[in-house]
Protein backbone atom coordinates (compact mmCIF):
# COMPACT_ATOMS: atom_id res chain seq x y z
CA UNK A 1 -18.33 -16.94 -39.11
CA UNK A 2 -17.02 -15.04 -36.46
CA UNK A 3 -17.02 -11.08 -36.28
CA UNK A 4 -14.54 -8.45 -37.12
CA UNK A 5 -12.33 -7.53 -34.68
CA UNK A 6 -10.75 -4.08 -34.81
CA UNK A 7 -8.39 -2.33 -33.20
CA UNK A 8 -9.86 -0.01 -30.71
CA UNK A 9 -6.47 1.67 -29.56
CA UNK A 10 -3.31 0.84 -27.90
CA UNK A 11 -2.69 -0.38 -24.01
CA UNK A 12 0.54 0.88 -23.06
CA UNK A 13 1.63 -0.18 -19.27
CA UNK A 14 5.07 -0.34 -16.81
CA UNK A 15 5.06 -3.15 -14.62
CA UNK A 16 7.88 -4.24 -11.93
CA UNK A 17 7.72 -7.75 -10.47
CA UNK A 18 9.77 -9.09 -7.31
CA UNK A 19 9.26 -12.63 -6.83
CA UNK A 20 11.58 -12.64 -4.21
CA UNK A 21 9.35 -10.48 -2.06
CA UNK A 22 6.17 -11.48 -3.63
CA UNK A 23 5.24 -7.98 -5.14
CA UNK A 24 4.01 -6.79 -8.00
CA UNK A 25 3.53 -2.57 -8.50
CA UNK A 26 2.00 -1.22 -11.66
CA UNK A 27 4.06 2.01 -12.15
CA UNK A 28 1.88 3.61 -14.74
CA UNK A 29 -0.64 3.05 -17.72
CA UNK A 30 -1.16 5.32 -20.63
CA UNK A 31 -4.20 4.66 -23.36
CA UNK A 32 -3.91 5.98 -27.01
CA UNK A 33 -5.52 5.66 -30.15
CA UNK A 34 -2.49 5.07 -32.18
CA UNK A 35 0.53 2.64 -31.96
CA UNK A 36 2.82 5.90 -32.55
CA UNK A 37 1.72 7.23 -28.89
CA UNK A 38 1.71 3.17 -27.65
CA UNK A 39 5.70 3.41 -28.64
CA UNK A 40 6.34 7.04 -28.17
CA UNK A 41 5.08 6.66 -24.34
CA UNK A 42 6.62 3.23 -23.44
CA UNK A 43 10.19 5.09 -24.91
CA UNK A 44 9.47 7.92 -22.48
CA UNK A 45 8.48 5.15 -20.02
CA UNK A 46 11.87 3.44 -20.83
CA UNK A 47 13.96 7.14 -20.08
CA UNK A 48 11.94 7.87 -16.99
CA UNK A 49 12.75 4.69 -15.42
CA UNK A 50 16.45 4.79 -16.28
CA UNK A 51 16.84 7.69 -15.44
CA UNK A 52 15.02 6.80 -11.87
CA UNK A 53 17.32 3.63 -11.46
CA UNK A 54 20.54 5.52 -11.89
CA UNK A 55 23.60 5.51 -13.95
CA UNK A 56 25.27 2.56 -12.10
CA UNK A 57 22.17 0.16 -12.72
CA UNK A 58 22.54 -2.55 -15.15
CA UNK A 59 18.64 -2.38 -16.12
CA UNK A 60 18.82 1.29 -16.87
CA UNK A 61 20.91 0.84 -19.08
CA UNK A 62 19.28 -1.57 -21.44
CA UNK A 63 16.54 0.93 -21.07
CA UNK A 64 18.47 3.60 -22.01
CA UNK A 65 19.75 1.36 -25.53
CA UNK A 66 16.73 0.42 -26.38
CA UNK A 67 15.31 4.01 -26.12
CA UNK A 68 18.42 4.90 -28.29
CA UNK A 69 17.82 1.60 -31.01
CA UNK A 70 15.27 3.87 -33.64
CA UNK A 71 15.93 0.85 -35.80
CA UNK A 72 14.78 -1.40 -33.52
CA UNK A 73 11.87 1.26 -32.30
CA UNK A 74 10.68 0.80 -36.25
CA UNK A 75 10.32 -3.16 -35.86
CA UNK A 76 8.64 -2.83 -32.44
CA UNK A 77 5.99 -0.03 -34.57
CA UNK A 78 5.43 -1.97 -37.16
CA UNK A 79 4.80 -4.97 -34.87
CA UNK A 80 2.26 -3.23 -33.29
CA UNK A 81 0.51 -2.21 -36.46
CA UNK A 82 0.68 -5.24 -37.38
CA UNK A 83 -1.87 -6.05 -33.78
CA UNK A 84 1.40 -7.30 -31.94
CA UNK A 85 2.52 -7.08 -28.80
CA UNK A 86 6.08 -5.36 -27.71
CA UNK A 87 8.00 -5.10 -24.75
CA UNK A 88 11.35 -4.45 -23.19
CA UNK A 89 12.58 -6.33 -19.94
CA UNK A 90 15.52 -6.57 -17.80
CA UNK A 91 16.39 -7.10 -14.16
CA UNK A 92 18.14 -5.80 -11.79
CA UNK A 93 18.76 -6.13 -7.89
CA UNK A 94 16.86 -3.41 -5.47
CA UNK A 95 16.15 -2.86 -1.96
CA UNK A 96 12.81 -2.61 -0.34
CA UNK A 97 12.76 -1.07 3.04
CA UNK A 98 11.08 -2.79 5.50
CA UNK A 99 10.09 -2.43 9.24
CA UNK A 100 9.65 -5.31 11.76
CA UNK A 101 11.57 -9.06 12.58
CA UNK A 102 13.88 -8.46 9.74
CA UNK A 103 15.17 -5.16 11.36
CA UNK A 104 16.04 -6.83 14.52
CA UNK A 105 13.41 -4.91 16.59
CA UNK A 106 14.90 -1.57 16.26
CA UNK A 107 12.53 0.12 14.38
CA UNK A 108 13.98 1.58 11.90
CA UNK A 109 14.04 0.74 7.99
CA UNK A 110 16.46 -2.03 7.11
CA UNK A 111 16.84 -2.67 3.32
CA UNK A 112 16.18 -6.57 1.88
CA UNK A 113 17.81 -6.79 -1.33
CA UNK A 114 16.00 -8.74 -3.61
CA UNK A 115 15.36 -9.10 -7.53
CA UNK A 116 13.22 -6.95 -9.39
CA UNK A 117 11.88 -8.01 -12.85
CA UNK A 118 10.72 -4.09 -14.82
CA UNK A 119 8.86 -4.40 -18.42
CA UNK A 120 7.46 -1.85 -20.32
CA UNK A 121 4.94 -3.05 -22.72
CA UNK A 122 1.80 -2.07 -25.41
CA UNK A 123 -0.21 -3.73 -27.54
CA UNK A 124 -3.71 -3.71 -29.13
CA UNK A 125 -6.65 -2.81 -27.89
CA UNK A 126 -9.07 -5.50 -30.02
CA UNK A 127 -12.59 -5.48 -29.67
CA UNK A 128 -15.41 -6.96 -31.90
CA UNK A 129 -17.18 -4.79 -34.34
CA UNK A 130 -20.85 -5.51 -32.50
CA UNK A 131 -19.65 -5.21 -28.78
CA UNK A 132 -18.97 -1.06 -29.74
CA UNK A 133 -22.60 -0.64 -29.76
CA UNK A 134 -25.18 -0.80 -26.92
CA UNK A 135 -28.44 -2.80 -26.99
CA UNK A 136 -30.95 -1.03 -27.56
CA UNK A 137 -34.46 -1.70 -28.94
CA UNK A 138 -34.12 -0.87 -32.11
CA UNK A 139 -32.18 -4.42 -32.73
CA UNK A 140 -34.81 -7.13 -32.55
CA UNK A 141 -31.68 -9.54 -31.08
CA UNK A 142 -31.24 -7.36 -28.31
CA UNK A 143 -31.89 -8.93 -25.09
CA UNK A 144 -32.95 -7.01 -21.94
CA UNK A 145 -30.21 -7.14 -18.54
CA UNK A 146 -31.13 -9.72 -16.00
CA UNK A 147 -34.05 -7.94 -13.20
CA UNK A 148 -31.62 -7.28 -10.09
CA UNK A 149 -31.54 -9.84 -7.51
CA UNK A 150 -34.52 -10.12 -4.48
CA UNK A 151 -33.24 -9.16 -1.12
């Protein structure tokens, strides 16, 4: 029989993806104890980022609906609750700047437009009931860390 696993709080995390240039960029993480700060930060998440891309972006504004949906926002609460993970994606083109070959030797920034793939996500933070507490010698199963390796 295996152990219980509980839920040890929430992962919350924004994520863009180019695979046109190859890039990934973690925008920003945010732990919590409770999926009601998991959803309540990836909504402020989904504003923030909107309201970085712009009015004229496509992405921002299925950020900007979702954020709005409070239906939807329910589901994606009670999904979490229930130890599921939620997300919202879109695309959307973007520039990188870039310096080098691709700027014809000038110098300056030239801008490569390429895809960018943005999700905002959370989910459960699981861990078994027995990996919460340390070793110790008090537990007779307890086993003793490997002796550092010789030099």
């Amino acid at each position: 029989m295996r152990p219980a696993r509980r839920v040890h709080g929430y992962w919350a995390e924004t994520v863009a993806r180019s695979p046109d240039s190859g890039g990934e960029w973690h925008l920003g993480g945010w732990w919590t104890p409770g999926a009601w700060g998991a959803l309540t930060w990836i909504r402020q998440e989904g504003l923030r980022l909107a309201h970085t891309l712009g009015p004229g972006c496509d992405a921002a504004s299925v950020f900007r609906d979702w954020a709005d949906d409070r239906a939807y926002l329910r589901v994606q609460l009670a999904a979490l609750l229930a130890g599921h993970p939620v997300s919202v994606n879109t695309r959307g083109p973007d520039l990188i700047c870039t310096t080098g070959p691709a700027d014809g030797g000038t110098g300056k920034s030239a801008g490569l437009a390429v895809e960018v793939l943005y999700s905002i996500s959370a989910r459960a933070v699981h861990r078994r009931a027995h990996a919460l507490q340390l070793p110790g010698a008090h537990r007779p199963d307890a086993t003793s860390p490997p002796p550092p390796p010789a030099h």
